[in-house]
Protein backbone atom coordinates (compact mmCIF):
# COMPACT_ATOMS: atom_id res chain seq x y z
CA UNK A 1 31.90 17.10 12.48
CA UNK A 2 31.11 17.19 8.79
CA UNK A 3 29.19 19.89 6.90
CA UNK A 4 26.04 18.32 5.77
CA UNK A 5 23.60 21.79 6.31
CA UNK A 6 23.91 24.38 3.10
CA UNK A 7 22.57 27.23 5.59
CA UNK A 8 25.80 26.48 7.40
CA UNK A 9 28.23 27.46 4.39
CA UNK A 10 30.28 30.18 5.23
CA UNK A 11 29.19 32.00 1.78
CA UNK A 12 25.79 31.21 0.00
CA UNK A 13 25.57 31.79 -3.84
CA UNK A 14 24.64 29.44 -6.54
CA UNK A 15 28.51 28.90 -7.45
CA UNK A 16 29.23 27.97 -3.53
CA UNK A 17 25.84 25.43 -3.13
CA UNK A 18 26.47 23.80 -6.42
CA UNK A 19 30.53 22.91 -5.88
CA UNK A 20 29.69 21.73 -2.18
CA UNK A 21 26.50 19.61 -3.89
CA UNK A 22 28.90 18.54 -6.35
CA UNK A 23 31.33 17.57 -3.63
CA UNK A 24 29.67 15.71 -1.66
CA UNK A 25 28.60 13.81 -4.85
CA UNK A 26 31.79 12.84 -6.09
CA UNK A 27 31.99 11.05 -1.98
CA UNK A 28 28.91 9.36 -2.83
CA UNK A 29 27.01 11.55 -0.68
CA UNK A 30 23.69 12.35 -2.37
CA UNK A 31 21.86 14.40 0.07
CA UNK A 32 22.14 17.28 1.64
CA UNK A 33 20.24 19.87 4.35
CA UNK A 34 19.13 23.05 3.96
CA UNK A 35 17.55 23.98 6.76
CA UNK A 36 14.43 21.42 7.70
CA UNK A 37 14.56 20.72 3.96
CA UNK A 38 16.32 17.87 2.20
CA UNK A 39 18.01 18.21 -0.91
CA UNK A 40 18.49 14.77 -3.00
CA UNK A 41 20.59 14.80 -5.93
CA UNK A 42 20.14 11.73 -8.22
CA UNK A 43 22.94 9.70 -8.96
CA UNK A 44 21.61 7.53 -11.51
CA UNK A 45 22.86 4.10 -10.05
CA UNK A 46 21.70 2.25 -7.36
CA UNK A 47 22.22 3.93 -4.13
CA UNK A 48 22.49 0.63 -2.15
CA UNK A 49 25.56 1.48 -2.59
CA UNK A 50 25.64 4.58 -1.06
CA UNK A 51 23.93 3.34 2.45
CA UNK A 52 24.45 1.10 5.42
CA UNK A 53 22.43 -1.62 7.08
CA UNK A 54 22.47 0.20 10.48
CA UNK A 55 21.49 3.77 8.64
CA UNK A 56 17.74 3.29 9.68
CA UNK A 57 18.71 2.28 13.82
CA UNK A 58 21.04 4.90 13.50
CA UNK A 59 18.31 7.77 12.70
CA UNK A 60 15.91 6.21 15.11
CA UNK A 61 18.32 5.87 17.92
CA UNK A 62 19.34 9.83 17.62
CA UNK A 63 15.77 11.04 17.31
CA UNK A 64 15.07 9.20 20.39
CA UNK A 65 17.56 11.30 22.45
CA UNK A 66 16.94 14.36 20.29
CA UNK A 67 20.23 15.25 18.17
CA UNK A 68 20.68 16.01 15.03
CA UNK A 69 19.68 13.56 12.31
CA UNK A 70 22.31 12.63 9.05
CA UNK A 71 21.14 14.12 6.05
CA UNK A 72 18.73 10.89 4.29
CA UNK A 73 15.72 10.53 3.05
CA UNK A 74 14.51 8.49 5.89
CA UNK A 75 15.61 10.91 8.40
CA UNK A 76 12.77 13.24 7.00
CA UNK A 77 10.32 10.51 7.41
CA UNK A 78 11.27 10.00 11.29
CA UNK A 79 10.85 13.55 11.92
CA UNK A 80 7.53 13.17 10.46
CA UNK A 81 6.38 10.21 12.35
CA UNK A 82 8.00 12.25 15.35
CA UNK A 83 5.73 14.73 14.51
CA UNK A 84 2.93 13.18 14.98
CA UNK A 85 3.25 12.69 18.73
CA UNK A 86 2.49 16.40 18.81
CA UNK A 87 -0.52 15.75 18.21
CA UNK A 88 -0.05 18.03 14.76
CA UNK A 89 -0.51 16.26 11.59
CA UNK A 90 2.55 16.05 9.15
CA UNK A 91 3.67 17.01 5.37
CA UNK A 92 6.10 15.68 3.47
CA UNK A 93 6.28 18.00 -0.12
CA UNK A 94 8.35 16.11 -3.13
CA UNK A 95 9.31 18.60 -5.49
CA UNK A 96 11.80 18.72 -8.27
CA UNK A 97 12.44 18.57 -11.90
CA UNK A 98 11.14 15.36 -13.70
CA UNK A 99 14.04 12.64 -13.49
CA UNK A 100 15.37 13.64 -10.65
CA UNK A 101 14.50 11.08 -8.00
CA UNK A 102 11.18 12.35 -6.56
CA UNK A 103 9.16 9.08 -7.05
CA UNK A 104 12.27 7.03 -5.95
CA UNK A 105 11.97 9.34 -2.79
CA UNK A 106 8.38 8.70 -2.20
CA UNK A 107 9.14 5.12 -2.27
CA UNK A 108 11.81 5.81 0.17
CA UNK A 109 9.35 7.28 2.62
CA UNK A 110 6.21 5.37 2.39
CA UNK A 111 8.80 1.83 2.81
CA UNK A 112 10.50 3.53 5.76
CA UNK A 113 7.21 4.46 7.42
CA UNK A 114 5.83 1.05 6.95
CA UNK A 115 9.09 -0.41 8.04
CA UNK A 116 8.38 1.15 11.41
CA UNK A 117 4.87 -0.59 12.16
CA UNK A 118 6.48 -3.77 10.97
CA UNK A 119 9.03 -4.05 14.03
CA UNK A 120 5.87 -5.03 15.92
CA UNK A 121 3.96 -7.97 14.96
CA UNK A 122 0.69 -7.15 14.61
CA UNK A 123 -1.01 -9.94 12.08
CA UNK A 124 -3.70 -7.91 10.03
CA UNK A 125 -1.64 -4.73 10.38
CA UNK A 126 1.03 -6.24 8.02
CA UNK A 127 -1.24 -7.00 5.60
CA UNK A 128 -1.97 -3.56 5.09
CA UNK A 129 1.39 -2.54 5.53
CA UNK A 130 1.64 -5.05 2.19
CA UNK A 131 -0.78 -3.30 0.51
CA UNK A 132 0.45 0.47 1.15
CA UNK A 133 3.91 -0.99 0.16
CA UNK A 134 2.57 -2.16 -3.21
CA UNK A 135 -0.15 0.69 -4.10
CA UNK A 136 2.64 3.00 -5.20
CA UNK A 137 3.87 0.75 -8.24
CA UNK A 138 0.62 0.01 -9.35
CA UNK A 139 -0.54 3.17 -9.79
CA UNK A 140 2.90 4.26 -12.15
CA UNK A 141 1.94 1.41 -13.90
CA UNK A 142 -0.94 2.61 -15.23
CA UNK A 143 -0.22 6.37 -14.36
CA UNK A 144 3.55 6.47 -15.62
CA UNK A 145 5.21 6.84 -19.07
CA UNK A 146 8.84 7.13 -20.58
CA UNK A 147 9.30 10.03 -22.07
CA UNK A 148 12.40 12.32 -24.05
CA UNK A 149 14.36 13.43 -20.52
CA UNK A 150 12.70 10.55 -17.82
CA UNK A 151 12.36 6.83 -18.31
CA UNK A 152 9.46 6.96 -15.48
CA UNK A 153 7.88 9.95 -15.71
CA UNK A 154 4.88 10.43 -13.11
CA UNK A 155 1.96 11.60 -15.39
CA UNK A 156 -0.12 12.23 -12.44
CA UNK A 157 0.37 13.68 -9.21
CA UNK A 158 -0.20 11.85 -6.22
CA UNK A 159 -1.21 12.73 -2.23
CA UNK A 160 -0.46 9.60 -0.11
CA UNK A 161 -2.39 10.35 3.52
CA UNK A 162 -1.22 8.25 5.77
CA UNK A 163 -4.03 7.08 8.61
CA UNK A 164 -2.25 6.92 12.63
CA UNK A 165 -4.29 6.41 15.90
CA UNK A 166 -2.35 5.65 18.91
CA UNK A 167 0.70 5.99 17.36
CA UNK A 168 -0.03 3.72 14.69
CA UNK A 169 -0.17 2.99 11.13
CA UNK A 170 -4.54 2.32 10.80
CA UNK A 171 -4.50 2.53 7.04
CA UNK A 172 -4.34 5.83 4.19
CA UNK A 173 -5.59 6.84 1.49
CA UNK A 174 -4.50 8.36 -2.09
CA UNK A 175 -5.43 11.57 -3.69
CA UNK A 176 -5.08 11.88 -7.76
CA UNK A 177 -5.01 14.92 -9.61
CA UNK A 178 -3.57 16.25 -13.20
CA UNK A 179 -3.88 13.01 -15.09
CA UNK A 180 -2.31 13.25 -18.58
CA UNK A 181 -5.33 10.64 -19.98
CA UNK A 182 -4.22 12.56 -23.47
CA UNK A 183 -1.23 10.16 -23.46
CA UNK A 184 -3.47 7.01 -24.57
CA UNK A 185 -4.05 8.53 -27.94
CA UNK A 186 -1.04 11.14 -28.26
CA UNK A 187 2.58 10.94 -27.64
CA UNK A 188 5.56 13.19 -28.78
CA UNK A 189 8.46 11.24 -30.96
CA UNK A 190 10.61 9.15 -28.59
CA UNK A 191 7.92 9.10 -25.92
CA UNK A 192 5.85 6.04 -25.10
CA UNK A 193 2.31 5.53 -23.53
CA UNK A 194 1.95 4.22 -20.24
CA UNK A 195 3.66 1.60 -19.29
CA UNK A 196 1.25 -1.18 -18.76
CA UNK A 197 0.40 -1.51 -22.17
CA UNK A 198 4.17 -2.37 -22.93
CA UNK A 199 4.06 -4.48 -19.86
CA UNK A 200 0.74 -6.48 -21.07
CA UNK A 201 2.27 -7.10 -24.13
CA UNK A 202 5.35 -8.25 -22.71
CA UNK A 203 4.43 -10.43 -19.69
CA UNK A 204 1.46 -11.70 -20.87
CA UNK A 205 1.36 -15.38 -21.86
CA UNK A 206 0.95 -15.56 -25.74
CA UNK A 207 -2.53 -17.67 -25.44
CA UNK A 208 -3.80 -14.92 -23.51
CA UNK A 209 -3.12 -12.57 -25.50
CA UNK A 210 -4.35 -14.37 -28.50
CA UNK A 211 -8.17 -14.38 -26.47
CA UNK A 212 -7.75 -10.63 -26.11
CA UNK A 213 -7.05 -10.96 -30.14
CA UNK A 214 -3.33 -9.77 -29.98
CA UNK A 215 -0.43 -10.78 -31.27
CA UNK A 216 2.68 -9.51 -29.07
CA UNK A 217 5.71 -8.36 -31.08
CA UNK A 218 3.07 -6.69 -34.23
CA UNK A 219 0.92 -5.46 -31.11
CA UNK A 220 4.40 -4.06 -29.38
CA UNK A 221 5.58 -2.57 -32.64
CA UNK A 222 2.59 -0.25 -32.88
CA UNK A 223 3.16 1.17 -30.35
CA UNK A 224 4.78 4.56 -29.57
CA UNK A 225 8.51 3.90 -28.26
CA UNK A 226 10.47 0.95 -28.14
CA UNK A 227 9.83 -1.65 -25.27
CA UNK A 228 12.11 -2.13 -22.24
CA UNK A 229 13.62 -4.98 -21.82
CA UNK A 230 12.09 -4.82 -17.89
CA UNK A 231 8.76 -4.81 -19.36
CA UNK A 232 7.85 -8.29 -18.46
CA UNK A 233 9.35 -8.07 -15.28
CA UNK A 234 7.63 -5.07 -14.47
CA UNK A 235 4.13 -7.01 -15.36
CA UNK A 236 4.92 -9.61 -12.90
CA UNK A 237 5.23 -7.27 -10.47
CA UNK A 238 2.13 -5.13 -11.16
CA UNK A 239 0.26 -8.14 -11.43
CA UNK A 240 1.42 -9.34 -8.02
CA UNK A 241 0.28 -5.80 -6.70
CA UNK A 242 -3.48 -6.25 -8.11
CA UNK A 243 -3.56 -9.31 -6.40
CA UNK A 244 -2.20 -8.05 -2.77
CA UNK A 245 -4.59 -5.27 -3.53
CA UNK A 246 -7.63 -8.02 -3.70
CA UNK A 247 -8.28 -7.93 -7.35
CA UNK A 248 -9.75 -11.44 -8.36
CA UNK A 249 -8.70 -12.88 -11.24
CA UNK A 250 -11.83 -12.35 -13.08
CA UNK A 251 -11.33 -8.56 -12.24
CA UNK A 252 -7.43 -8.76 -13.06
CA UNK A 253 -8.39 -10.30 -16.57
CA UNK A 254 -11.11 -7.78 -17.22
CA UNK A 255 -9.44 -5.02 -16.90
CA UNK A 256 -6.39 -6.83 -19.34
CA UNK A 257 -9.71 -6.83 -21.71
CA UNK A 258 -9.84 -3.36 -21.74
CA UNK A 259 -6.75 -2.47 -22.15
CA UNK A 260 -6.83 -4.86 -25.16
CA UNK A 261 -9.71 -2.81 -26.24
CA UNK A 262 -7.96 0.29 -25.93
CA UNK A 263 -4.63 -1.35 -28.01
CA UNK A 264 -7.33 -1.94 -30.76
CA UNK A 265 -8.69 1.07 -30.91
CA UNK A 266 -5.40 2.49 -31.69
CA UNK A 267 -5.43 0.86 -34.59
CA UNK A 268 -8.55 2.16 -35.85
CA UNK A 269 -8.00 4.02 -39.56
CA UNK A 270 -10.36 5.96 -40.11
CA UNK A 271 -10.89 8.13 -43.52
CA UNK A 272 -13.56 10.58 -45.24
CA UNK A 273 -15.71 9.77 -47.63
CA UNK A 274 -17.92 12.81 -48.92
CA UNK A 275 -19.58 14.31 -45.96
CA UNK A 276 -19.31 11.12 -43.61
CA UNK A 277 -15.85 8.83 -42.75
CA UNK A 278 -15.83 5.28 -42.44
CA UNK A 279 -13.41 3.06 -40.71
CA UNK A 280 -10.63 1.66 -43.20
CA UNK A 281 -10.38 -1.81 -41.77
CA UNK A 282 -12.96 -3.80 -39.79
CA UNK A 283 -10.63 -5.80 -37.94
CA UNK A 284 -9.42 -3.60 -35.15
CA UNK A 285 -12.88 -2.46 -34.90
CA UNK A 286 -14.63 -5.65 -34.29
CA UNK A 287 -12.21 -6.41 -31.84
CA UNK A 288 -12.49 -3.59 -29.95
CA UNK A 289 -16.18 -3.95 -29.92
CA UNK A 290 -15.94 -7.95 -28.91
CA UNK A 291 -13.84 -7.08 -26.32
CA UNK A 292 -15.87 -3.40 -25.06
CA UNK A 293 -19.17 -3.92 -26.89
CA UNK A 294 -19.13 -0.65 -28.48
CA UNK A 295 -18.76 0.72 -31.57
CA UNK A 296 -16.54 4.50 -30.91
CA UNK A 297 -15.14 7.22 -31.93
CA UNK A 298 -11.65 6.84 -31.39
CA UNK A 299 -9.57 9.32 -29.75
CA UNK A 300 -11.83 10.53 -27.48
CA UNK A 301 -13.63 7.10 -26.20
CA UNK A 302 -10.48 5.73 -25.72
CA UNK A 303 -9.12 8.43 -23.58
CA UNK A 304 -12.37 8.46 -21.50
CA UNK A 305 -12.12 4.61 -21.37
CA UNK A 306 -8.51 4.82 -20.02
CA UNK A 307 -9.14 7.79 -17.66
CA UNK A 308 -12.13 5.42 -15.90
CA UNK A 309 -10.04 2.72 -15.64
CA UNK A 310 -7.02 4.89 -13.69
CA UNK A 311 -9.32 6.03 -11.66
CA UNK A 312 -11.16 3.30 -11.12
CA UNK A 313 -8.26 1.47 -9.88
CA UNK A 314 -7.32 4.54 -7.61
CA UNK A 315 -11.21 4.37 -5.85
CA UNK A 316 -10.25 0.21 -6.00
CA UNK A 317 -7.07 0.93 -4.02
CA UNK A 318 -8.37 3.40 -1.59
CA UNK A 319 -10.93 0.96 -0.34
CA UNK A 320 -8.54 -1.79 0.10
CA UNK A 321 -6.24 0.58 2.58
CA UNK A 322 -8.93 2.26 4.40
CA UNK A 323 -8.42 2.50 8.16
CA UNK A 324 -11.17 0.51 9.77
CA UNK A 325 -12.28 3.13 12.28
CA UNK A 326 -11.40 6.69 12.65
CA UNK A 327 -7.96 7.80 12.66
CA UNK A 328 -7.45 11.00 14.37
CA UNK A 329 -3.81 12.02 12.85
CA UNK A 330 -2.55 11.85 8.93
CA UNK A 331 1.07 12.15 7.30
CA UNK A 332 0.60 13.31 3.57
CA UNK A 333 2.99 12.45 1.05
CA UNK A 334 3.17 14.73 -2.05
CA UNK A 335 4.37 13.87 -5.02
CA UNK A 336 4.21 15.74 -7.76
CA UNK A 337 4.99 15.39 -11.45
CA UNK A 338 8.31 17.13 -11.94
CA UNK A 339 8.69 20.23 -14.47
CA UNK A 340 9.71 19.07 -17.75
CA UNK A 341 10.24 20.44 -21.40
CA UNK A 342 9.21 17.87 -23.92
CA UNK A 343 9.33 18.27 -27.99
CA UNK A 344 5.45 19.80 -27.62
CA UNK A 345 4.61 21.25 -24.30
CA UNK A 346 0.34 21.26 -24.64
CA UNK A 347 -1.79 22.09 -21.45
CA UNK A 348 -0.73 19.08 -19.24
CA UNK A 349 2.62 20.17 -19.11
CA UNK A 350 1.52 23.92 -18.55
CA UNK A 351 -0.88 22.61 -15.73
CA UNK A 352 2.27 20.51 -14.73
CA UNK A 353 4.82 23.14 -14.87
CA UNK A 354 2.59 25.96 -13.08
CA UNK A 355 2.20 23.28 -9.78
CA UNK A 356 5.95 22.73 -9.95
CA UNK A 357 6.13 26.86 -9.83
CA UNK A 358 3.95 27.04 -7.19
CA UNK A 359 6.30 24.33 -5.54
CA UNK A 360 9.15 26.37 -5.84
CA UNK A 361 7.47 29.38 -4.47
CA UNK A 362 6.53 27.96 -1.30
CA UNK A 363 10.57 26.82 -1.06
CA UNK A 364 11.73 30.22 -1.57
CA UNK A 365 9.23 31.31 1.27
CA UNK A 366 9.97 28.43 3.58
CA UNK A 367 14.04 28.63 3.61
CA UNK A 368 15.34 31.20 1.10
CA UNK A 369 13.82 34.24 2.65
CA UNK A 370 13.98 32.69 6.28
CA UNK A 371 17.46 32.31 5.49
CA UNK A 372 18.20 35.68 4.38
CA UNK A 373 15.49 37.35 7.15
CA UNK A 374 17.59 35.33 9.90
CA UNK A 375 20.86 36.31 8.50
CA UNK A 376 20.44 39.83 8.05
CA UNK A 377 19.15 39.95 11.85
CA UNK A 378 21.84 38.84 13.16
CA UNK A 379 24.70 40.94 10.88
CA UNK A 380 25.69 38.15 8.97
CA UNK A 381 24.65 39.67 5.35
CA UNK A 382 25.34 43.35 4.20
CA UNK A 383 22.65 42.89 1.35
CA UNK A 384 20.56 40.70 0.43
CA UNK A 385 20.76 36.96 -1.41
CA UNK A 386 20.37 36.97 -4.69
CA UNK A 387 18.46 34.34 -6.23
CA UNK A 388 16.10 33.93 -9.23
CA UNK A 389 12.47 34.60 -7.89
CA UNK A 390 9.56 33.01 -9.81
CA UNK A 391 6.79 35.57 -8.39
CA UNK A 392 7.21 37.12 -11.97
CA UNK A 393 6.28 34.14 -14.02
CA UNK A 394 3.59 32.92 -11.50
CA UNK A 395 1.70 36.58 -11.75
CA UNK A 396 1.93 35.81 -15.73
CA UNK A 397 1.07 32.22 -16.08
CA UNK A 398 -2.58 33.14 -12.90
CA UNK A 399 -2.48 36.88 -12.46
CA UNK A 400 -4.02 39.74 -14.90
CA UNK A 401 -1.41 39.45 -17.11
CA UNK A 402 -2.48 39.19 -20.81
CA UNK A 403 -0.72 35.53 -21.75
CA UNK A 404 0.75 32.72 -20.10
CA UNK A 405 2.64 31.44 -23.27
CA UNK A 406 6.38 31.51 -24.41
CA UNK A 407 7.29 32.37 -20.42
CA UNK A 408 10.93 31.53 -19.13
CA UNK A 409 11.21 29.42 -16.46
CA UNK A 410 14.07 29.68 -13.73
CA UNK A 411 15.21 25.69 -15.38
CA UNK A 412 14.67 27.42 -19.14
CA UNK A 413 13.07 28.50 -21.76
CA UNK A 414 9.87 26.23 -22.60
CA UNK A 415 7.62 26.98 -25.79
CA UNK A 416 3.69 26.20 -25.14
CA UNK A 417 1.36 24.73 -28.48
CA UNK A 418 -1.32 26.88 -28.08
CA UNK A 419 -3.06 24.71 -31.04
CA UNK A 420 -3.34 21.61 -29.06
CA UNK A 421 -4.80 22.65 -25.98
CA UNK A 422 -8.16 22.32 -27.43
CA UNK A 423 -8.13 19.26 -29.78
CA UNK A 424 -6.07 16.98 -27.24
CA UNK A 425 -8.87 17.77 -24.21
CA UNK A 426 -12.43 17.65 -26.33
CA UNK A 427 -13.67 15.21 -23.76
CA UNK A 428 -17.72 15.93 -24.88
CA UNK A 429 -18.72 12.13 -25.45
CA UNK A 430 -21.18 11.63 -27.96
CA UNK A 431 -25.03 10.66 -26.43
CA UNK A 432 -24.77 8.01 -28.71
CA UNK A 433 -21.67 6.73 -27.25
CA UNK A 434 -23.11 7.71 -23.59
CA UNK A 435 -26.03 5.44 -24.29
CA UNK A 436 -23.48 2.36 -25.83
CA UNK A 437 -21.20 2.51 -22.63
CA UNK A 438 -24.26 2.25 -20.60
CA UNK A 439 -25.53 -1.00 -21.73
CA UNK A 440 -22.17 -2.77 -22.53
CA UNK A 441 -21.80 -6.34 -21.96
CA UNK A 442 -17.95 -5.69 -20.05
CA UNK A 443 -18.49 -6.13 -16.19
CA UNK A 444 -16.34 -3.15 -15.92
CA UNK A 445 -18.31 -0.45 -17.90
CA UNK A 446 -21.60 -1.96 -16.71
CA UNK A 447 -22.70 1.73 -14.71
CA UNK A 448 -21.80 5.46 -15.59
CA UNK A 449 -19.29 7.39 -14.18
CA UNK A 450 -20.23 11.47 -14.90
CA UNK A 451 -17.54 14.18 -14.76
CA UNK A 452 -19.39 17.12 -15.72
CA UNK A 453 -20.82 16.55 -19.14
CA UNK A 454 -18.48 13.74 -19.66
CA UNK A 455 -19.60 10.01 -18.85
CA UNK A 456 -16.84 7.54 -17.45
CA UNK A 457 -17.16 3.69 -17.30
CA UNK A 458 -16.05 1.21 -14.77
CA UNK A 459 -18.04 2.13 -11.76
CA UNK A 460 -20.08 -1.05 -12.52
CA UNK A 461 -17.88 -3.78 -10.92
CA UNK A 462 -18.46 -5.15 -7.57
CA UNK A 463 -15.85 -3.42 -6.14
CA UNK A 464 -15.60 0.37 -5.22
């Protein structure tokens, strides 16, 4: 039978796990077990190729009689949904370097798990089977960016809880945290800004865009990064997803409008003069306030503006696949955004990093060390495994320890901008601009939304 378990190689070092990874590669073989965890290494080409139409009876027929699963993605979501009959709710952690397949993976799982429910017919259950299928790529839409080492790099971590009763998929929910809402106003060179702007501007219809007052290759050309040529593509398909998800077109074009307003914005010059600054050219501005009706400061409006809107969509989406009664199990999906060293590593990529630590902690407790304490018990080691434990680092970056910057991570070396983490996160809006937001004409900014002293639009729609 072939080898498909790590824990079952007759010598364990990093030299021995990466050749057999490597291996099984070079066979088209991406993953791997170690232990009850999967490991998935990223092939970067289409691994349709690398799978068979019967894979999924195949995994479903060997749970049922109890043997050992292949090594696949989708085997890890059967033994969750298997888990569940336990009556003891399930958790599937997605952990890993940025660009190396964890979003991909989290597709995997949600489709497979829908895929089950769908081999009855159920009517309304498909429909939000539909809509828990098409949450995901929304949300990277608007919560996703390219930057220097990942084409589609989550900028937000995500918690999918998935809603059963009776051994059925009732609904879910979705859990943001970590939002990098910096990214509207600030990218490093060869990054972009999330991708729906570069999708608005390419899938948008040129009169529409001339209503929101843009032009689409100037428009595109400002912007940070080059545009993909799957751009418009991509819009059609996040458009699709607001309308599965129930947005109306009304709400579907308003929320085009702000991103307009936000695209404006960007433009905004703005220069001192003695002890005051004015605005170099009125056009942007007047746009932006046609479109908003507000007059802003730039940087930090705009950032507050886009960080309502994410999560605006995110309360939006979370009433459309609510369970309609109580559901007494859940199956959480994690995924996190994946450590990464960019040109300038500011506090969202500390905040990012330290989760991805924490991550990798919990692995070395939950199969390293069970590894090595089962192993030693039974004779099997004369000393311990050596492997590079992050405990260090992690009592630097939250114990007493006098500075978190300039630390070496097990993946490298990664310098912090201590100089940023202040002027990229001054989120104090101005009363002024408190009191503008409040009364503007936009049906999506029509109410407040307060985090702390902060105020946040877009709670005023008729929706969540």
């Amino acid at each position: 039978m072939e080898l498909s378990d790590l824990s079952k190689l007759p010598s364990i070092t990093e030299e021995s796990i990466i050749a057999y990874l490597k291996s099984r590669l070079l066979s088209n073989v991406i993953y791997t077990w170690a232990g009850t965890n999967l490991i998935a290494v990223n092939p970067f080409q289409d691994v349709g190729t690398f799978e068979h139409p019967e894979l999924n009876q195949l995994i479903q027929q060997l749970d049922g009689i109890g043997s050992p699963l292949p090594a696949h993605v989708h085997s890890i979501a059967q033994m969750a949904y298997h888990g569940l009959a336990t009556g003891i709710d399930q958790a599937v952690i997605i952990s890993g370097e940025s660009g190396a397949g964890k979003t991909f993976s989290a597709h995997r799982l949600l489709h497979y798990l829908v895929q089950l429910e769908e081999r009855g017919d159920r009517g309304a259950g498909h429909a939000m089977e539909q809509k828990l299928n098409v949450s995901s790529p929304l949300l990277e839409a608007f919560g996703n960016a390219r930057t220097t080492s990942n084409g589609n790099s989550s900028r937000f971590c995500k918690l999918f809880r998935l809603s059963y009763s009776d051994g059925s998929l009732r609904g879910g929910s979705v859990h943001t945290c970590l939002f990098e809402k910096t990214r509207v106003t600030w990218q490093s060179g060869g990054e972009r800004s999330f991708h729906i702007f570069y999708q608005l501007l390419a899938g948008l219809p040129a009169a529409s865009l001339r209503t929101l007052g843009l032009e689409r290759w100037p428009a595109l050309a400002a912007l940070a990064g080059r545009p993909g040529a799957g751009d418009a593509t991509a819009f059609a398909v996040t458009e699709a997803a607001m309308a599965e998800l129930g947005l109306s077109g009304a709400q579907r074009a308003a929320v085009f409008a702000v991103l307009a307003a936000l695209l404006h914005l960007g433009r905004l010059v703005v220069v001192p003069e003695g002890d005051r600054f004015r605005v170099e050219q009125d056009a942007p501005l007047l746009a932006a306030s046609r479109l908003m009706g507000v007059l802003a400061r730039r940087d930090c409006l705009a950032r507050e503006l886009y960080d309502g809107l994410f999560r605006w969509l995110v309360d939006w989406v979370n009433v459309q696949i609510a369970p309609a009664d109580a559901a007494p199990r859940t199956l959480s999906l994690l995924d996190i955004s994946g450590f990464e060293s960019l040109e300038c590593n500011s506090l969202e990529q500390l905040c990012i990093n330290y989760a991805n630590e924490r991550l990798q902690q919990f692995f070395l407790a939950s199969f390293l060390r069970r590894l090595e304490a089962a192993f030693l018990e039974e004779g099997l080691l004369g000393a311990r495994l050596e492997y590079a434990d992050n405990e260090p680092l992690l009592a630097a970056l939250d114990g007493p320890a006098p500075s978190v910057f300039g630390a070496v991570d097990e993946c490298g070396p990664v310098a912090y901008d201590a100089r940023r983490l202040i002027d990229k996160n001054r989120d104090r809006v101005d009363p002024c601009l408190t009191a503008l937001l409040a009364g503007s004409s936009a049906p999506l900014s029509a109410r407040r939304r307060v985090r702390a002293a902060a105020t946040r639009c877009w709670r005023g729609y008729s929706g969540p």
